[in-house]
PDB file of N, CA and C in Angstrom:
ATOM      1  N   UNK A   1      16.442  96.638 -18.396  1.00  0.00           N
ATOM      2  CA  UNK A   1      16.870  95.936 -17.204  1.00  0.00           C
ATOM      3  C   UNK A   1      16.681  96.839 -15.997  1.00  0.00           C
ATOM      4  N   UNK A   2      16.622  96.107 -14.796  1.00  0.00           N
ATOM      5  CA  UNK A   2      15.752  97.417 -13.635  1.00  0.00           C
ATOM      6  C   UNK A   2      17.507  96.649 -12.682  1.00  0.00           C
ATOM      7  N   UNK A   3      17.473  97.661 -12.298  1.00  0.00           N
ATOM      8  CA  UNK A   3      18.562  97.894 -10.448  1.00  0.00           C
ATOM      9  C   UNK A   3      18.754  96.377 -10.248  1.00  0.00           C
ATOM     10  N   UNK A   4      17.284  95.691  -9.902  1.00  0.00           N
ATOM     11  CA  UNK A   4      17.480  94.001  -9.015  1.00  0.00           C
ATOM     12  C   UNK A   4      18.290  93.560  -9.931  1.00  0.00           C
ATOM     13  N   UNK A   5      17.662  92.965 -11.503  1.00  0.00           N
ATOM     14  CA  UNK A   5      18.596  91.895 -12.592  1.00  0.00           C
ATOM     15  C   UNK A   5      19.776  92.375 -12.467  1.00  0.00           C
ATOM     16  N   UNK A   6      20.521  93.831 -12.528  1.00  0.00           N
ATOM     17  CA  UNK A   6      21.396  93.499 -12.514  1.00  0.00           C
ATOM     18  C   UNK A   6      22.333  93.627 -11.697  1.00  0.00           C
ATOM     19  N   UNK A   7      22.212  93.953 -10.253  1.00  0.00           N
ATOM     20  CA  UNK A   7      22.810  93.614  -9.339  1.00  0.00           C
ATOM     21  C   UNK A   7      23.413  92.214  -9.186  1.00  0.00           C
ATOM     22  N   UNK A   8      22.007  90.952  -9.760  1.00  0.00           N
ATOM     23  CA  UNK A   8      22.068  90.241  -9.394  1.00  0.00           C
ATOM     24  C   UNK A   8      23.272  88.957 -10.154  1.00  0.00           C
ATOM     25  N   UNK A   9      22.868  89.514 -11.262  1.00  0.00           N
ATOM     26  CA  UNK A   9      23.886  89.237 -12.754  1.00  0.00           C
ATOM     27  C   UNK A   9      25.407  89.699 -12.363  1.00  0.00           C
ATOM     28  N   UNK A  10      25.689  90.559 -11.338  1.00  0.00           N
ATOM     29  CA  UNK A  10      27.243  91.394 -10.994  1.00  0.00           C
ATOM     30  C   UNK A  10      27.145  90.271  -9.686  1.00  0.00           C
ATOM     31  N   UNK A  11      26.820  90.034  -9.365  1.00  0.00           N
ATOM     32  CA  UNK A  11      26.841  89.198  -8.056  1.00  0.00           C
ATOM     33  C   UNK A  11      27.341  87.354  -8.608  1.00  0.00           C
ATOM     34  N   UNK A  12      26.287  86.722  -9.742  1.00  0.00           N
ATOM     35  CA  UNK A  12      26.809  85.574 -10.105  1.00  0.00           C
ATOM     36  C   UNK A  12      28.217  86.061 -10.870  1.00  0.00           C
ATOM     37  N   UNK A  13      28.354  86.903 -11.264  1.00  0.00           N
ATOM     38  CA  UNK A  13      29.857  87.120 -11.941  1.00  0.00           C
ATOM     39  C   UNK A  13      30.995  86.982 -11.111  1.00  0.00           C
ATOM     40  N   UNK A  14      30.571  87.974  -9.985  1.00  0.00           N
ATOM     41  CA  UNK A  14      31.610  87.924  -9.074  1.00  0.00           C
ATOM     42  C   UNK A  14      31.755  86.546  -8.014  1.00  0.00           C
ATOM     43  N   UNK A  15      30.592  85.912  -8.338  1.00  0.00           N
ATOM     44  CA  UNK A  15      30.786  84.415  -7.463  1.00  0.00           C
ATOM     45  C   UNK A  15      32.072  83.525  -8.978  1.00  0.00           C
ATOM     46  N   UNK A  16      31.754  83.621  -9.971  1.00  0.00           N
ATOM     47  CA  UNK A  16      32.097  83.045 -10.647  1.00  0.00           C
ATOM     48  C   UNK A  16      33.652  83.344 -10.916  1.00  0.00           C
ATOM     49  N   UNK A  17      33.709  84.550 -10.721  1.00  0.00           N
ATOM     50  CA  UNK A  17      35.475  85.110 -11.054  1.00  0.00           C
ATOM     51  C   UNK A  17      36.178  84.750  -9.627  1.00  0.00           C
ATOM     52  N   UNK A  18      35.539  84.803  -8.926  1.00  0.00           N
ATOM     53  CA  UNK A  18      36.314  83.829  -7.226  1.00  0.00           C
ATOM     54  C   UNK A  18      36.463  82.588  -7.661  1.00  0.00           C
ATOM     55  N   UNK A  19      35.664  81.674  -7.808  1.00  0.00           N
ATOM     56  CA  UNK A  19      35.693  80.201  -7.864  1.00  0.00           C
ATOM     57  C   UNK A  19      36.811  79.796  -8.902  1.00  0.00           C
ATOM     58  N   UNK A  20      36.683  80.979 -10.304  1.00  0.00           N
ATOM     59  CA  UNK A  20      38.193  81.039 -10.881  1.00  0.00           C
ATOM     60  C   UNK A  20      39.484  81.591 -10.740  1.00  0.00           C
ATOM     61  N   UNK A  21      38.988  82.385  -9.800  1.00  0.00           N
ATOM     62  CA  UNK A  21      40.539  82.619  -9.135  1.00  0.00           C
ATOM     63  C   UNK A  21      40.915  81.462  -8.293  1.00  0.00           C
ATOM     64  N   UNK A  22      40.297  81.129  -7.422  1.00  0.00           N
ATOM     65  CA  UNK A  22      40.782  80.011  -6.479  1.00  0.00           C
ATOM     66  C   UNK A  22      41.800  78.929  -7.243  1.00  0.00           C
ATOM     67  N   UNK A  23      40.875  78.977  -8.690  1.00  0.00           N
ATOM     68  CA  UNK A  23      41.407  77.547  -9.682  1.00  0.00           C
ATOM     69  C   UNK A  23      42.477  77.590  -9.854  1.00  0.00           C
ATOM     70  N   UNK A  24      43.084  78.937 -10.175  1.00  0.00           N
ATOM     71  CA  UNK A  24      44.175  79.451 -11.069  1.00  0.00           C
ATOM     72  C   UNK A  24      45.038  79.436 -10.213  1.00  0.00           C
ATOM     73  N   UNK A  25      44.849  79.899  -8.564  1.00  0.00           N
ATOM     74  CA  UNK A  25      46.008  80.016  -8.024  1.00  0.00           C
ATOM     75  C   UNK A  25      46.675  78.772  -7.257  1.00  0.00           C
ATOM     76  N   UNK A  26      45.601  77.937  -7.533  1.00  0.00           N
ATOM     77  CA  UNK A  26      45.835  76.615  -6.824  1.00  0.00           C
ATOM     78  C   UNK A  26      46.877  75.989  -8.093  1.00  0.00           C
ATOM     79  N   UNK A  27      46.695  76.525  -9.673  1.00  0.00           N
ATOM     80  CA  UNK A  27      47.410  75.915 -10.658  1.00  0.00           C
ATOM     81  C   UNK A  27      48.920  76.396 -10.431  1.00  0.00           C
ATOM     82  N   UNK A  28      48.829  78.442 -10.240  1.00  0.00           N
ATOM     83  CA  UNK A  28      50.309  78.762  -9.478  1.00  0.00           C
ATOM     84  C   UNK A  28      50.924  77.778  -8.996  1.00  0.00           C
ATOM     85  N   UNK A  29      50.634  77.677  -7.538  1.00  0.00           N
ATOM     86  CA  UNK A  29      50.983  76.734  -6.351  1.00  0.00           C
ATOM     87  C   UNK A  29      51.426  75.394  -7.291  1.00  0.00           C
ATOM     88  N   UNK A  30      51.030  74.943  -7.617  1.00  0.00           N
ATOM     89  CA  UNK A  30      51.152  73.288  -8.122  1.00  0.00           C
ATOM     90  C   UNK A  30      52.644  73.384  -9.322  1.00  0.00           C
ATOM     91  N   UNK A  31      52.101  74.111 -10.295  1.00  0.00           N
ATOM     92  CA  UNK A  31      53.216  74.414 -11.142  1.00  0.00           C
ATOM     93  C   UNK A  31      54.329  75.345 -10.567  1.00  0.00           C
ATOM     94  N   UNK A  32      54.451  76.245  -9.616  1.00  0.00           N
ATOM     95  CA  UNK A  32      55.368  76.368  -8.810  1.00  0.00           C
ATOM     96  C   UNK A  32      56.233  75.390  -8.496  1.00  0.00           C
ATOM     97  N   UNK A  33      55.695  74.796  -7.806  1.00  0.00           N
ATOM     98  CA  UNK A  33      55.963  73.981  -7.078  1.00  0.00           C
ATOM     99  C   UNK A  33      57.167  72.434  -7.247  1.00  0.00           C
ATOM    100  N   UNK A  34      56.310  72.324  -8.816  1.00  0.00           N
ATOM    101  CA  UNK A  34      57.226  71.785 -10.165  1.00  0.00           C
ATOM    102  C   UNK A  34      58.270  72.387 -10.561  1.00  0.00           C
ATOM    103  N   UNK A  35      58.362  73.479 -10.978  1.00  0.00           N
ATOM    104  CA  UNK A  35      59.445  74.346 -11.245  1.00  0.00           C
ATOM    105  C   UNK A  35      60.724  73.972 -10.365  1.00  0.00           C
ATOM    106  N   UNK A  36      60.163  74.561  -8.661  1.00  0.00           N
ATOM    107  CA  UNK A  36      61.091  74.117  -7.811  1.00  0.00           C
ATOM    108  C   UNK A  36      62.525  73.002  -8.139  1.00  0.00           C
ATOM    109  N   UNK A  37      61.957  72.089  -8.596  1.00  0.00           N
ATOM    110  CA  UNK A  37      62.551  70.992  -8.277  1.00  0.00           C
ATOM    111  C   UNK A  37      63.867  71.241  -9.505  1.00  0.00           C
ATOM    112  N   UNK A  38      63.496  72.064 -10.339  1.00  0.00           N
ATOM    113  CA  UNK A  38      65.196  72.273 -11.927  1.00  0.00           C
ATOM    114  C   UNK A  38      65.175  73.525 -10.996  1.00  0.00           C
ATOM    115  N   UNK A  39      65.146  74.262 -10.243  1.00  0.00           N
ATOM    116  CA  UNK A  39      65.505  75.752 -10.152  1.00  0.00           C
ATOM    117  C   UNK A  39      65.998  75.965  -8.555  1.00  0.00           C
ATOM    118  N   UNK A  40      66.517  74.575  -8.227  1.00  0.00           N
ATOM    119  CA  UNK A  40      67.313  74.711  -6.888  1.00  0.00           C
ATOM    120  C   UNK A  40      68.770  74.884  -7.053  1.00  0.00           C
ATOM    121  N   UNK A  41      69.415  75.976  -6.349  1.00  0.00           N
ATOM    122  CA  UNK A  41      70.625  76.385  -7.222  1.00  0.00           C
ATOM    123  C   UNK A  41      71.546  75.426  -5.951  1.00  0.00           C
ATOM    124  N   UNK A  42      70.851  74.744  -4.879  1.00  0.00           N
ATOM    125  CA  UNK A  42      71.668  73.907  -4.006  1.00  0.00           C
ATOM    126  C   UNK A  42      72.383  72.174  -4.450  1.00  0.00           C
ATOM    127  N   UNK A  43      71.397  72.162  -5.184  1.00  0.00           N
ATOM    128  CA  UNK A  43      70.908  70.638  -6.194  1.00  0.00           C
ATOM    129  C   UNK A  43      72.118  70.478  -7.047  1.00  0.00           C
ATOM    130  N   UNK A  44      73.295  69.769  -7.245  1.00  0.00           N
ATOM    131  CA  UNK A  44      73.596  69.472  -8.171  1.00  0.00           C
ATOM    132  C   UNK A  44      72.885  69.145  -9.789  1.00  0.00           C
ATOM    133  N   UNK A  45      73.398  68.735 -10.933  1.00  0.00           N
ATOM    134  CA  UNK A  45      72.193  68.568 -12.303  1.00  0.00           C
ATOM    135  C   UNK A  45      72.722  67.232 -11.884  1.00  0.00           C
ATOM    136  N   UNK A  46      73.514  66.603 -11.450  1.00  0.00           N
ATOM    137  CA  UNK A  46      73.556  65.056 -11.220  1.00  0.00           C
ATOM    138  C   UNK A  46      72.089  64.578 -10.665  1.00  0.00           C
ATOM    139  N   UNK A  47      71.633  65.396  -9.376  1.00  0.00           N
ATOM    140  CA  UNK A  47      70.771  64.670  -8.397  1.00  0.00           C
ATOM    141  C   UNK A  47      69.645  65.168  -8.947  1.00  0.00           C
ATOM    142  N   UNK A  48      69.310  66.230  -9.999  1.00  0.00           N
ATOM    143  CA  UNK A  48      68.041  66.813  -9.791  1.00  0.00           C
ATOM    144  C   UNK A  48      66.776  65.616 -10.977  1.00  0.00           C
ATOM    145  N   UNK A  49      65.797  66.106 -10.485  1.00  0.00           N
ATOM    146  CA  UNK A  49      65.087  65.285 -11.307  1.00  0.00           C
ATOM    147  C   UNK A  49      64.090  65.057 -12.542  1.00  0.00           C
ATOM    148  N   UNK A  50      63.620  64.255 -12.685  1.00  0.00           N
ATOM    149  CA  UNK A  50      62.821  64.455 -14.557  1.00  0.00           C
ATOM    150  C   UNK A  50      63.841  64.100 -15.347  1.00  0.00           C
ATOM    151  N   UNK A  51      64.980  63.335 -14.887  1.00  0.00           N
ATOM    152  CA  UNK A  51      65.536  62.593 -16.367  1.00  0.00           C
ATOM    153  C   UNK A  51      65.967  61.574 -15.506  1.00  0.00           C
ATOM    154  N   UNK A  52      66.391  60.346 -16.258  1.00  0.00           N
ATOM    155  CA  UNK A  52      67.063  59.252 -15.682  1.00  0.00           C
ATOM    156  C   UNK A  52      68.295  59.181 -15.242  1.00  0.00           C
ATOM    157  N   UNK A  53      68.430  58.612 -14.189  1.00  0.00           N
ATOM    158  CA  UNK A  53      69.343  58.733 -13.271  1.00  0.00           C
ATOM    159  C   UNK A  53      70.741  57.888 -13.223  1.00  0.00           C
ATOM    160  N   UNK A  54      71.692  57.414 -12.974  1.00  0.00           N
ATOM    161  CA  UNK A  54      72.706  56.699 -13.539  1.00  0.00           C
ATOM    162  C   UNK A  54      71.885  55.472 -12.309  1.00  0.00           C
ATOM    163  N   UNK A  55      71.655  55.841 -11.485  1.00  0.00           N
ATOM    164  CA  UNK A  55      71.140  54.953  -9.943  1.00  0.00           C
ATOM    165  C   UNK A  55      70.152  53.687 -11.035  1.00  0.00           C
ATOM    166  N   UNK A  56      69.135  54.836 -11.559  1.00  0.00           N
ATOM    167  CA  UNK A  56      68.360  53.652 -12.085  1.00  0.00           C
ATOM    168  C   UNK A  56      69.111  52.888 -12.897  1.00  0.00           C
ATOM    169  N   UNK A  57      69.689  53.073 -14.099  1.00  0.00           N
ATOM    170  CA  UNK A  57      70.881  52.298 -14.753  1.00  0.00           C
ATOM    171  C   UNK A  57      71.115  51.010 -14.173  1.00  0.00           C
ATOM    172  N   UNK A  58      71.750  51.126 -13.239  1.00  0.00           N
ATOM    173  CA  UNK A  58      72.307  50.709 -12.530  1.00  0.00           C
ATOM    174  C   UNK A  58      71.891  48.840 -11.935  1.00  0.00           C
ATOM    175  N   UNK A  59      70.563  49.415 -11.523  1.00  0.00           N
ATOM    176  CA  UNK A  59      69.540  48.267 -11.125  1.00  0.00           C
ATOM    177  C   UNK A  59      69.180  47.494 -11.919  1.00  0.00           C
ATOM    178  N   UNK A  60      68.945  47.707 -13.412  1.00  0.00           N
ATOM    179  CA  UNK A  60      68.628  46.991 -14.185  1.00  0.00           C
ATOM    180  C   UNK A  60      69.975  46.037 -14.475  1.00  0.00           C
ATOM    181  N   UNK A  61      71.096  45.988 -14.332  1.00  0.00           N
ATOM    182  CA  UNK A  61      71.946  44.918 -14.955  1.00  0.00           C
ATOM    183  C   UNK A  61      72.809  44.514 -13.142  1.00  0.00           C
ATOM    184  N   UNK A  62      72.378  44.724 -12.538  1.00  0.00           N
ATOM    185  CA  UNK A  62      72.544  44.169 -11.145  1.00  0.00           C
ATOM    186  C   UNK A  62      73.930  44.746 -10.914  1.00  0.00           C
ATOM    187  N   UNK A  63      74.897  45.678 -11.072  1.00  0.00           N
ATOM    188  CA  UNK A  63      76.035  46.675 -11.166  1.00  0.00           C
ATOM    189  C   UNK A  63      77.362  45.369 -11.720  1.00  0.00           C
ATOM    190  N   UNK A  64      76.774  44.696 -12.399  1.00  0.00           N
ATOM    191  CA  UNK A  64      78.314  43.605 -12.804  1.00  0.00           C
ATOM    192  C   UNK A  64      78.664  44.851 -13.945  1.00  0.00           C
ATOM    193  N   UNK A  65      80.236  44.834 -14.065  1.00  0.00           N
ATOM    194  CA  UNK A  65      80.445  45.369 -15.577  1.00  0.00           C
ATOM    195  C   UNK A  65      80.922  43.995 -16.211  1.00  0.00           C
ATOM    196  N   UNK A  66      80.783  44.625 -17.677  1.00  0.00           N
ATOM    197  CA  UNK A  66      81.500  43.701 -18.518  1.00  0.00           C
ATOM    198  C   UNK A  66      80.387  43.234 -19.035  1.00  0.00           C
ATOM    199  N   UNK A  67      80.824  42.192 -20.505  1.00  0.00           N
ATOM    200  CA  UNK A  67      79.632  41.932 -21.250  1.00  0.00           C
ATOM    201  C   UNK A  67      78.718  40.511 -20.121  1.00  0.00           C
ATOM    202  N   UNK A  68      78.064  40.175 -20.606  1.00  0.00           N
ATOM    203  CA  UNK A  68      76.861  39.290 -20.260  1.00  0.00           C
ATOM    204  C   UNK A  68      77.649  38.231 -19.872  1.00  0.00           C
ATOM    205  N   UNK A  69      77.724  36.955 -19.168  1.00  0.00           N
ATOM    206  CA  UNK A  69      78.376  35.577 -18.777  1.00  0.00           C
ATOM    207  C   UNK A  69      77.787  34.832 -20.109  1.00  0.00           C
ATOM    208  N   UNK A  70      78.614  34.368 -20.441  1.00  0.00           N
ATOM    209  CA  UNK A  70      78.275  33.554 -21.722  1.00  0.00           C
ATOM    210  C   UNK A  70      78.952  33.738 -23.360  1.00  0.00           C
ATOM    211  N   UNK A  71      79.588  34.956 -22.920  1.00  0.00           N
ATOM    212  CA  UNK A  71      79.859  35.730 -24.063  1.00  0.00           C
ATOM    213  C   UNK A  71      81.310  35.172 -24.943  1.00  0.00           C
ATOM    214  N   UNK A  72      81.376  34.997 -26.052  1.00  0.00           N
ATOM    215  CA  UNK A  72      82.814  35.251 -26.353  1.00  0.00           C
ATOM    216  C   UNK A  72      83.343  35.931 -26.482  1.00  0.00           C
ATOM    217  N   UNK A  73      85.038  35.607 -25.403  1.00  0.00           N
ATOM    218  CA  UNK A  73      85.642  36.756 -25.381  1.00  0.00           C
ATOM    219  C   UNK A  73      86.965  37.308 -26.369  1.00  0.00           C
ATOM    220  N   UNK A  74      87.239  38.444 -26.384  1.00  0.00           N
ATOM    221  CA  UNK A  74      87.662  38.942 -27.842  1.00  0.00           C
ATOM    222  C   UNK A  74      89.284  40.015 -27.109  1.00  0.00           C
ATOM    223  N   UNK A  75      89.892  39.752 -27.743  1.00  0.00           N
ATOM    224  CA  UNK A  75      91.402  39.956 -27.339  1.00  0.00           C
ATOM    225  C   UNK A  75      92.408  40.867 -28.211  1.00  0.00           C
ATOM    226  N   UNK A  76      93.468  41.293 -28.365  1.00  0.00           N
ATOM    227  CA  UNK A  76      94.259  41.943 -28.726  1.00  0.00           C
ATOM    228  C   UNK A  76      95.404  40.618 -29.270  1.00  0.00           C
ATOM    229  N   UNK A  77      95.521  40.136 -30.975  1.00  0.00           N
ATOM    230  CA  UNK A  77      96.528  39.474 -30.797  1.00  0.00           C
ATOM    231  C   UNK A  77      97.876  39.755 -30.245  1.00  0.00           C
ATOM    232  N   UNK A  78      98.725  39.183 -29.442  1.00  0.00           N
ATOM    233  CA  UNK A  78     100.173  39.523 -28.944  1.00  0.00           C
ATOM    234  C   UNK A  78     101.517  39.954 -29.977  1.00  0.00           C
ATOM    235  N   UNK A  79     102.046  40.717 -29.680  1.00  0.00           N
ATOM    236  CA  UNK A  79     102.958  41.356 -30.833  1.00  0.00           C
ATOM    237  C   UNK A  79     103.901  40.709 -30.518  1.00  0.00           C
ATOM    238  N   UNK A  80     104.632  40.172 -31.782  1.00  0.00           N
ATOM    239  CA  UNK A  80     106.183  39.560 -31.245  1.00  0.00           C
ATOM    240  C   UNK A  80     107.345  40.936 -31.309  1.00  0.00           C
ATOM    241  N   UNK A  81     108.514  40.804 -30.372  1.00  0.00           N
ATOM    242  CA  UNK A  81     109.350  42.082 -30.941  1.00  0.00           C
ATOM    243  C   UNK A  81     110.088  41.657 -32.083  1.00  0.00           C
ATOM    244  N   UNK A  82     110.236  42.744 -32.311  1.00  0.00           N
ATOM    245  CA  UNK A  82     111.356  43.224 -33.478  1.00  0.00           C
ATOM    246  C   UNK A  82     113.352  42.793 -33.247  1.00  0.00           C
ATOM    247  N   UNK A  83     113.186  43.622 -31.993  1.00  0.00           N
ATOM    248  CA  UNK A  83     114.191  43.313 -31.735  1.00  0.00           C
ATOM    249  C   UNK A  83     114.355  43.045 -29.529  1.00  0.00           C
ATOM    250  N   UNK A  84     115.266  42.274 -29.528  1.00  0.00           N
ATOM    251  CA  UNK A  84     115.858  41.936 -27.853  1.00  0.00           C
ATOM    252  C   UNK A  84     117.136  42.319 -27.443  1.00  0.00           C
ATOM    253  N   UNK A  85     117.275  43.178 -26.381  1.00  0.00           N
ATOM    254  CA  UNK A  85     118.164  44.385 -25.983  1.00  0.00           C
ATOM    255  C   UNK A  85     118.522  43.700 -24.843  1.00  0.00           C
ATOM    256  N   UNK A  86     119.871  43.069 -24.330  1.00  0.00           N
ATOM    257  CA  UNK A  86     119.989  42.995 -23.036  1.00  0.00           C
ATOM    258  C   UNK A  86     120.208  44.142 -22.300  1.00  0.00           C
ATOM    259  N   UNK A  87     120.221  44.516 -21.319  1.00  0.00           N
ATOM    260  CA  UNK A  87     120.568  45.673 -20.331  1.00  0.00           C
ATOM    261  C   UNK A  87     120.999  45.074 -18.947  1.00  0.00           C
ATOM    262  N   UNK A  88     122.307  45.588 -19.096  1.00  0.00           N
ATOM    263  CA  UNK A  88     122.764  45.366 -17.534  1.00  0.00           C
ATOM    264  C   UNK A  88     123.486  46.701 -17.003  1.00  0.00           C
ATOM    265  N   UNK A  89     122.982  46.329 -15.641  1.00  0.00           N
ATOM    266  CA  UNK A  89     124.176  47.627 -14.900  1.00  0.00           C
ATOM    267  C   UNK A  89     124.781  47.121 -13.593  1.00  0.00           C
ATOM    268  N   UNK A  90     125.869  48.052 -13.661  1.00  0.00           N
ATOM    269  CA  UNK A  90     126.995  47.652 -12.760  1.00  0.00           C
ATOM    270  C   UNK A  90     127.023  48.132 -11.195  1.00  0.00           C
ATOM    271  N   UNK A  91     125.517  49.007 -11.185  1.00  0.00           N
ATOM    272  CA  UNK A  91     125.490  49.797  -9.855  1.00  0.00           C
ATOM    273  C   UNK A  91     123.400  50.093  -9.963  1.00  0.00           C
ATOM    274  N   UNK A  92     123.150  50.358  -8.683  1.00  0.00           N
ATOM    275  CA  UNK A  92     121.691  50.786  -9.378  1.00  0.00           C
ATOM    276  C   UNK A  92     122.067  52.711  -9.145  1.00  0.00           C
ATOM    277  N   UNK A  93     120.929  52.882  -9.970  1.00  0.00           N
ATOM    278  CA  UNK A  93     120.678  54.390 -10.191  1.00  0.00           C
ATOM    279  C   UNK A  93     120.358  55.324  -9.012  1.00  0.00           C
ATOM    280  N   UNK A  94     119.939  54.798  -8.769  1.00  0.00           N
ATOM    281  CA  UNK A  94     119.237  55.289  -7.544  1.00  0.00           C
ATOM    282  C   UNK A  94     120.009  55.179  -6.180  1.00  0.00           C
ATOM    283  N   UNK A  95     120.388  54.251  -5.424  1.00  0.00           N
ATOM    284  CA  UNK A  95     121.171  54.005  -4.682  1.00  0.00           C
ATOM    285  C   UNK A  95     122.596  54.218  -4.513  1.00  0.00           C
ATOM    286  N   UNK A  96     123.606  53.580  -5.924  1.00  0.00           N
ATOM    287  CA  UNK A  96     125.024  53.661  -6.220  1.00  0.00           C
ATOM    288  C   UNK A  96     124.818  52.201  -6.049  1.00  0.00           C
ATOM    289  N   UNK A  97     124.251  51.132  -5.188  1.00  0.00           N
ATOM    290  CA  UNK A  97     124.887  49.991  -4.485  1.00  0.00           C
ATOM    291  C   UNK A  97     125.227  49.055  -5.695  1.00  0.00           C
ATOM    292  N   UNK A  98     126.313  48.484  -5.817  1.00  0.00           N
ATOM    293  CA  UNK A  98     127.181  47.687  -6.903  1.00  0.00           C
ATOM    294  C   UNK A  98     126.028  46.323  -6.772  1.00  0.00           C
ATOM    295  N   UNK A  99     125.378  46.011  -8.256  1.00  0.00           N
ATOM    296  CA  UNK A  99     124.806  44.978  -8.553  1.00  0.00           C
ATOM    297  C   UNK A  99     125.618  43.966  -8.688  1.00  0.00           C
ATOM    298  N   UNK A 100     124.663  42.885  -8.356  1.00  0.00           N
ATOM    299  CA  UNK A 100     125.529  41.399  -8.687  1.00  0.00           C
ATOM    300  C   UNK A 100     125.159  40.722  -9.668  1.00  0.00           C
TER     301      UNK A 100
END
């Protein structure tokens, strides 16, 4: 190989290791940039983003709670007591003032 080839061969290399640097740092920048958004220590984890949000939730069932309109509804049967206690008093607690 003589001086010219390979000057010239160090020359496309070095065009070629620029054009890949440029690539790489433009990938920095971008994936940086991503990062940003979990690594803001101002951000609550409520607001930050890349997972679903309660907001979106939200929209999909128009914010009614409770089951669907249409539904049957389902209850606690009522307990009868055991036993019935009258209670009376002759003054209240709080006051002294004589009840009637």
């Amino acid at each position: 190989m003589d001086e010219g080839e390979t000057l010239e061969q160090l020359r496309k290399k070095n065009e070629r290791l620029k054009r890949e640097n440029e690539l790489l740092r433009a990938k920095i920048l971008e994936l940086e940039a991503r990062l940003a958004q979990y690594e803001n220590a101002h951000t609550p984890p409520s607001l930050r983003r890349g997972r679903n949000r309660k907001r979106d939730h939200d929209k999909k069932n128009n914010g009614t709670p409770g089951r669907k309109p249409g539904h049957k509804g389902i209850t606690r049967p009522s307990v009868m007591p055991h036993t019935q206690v009258d209670v009376t008093a002759d003054h209240c607690p709080d006051c002294g003032t004589v009840c009637v």
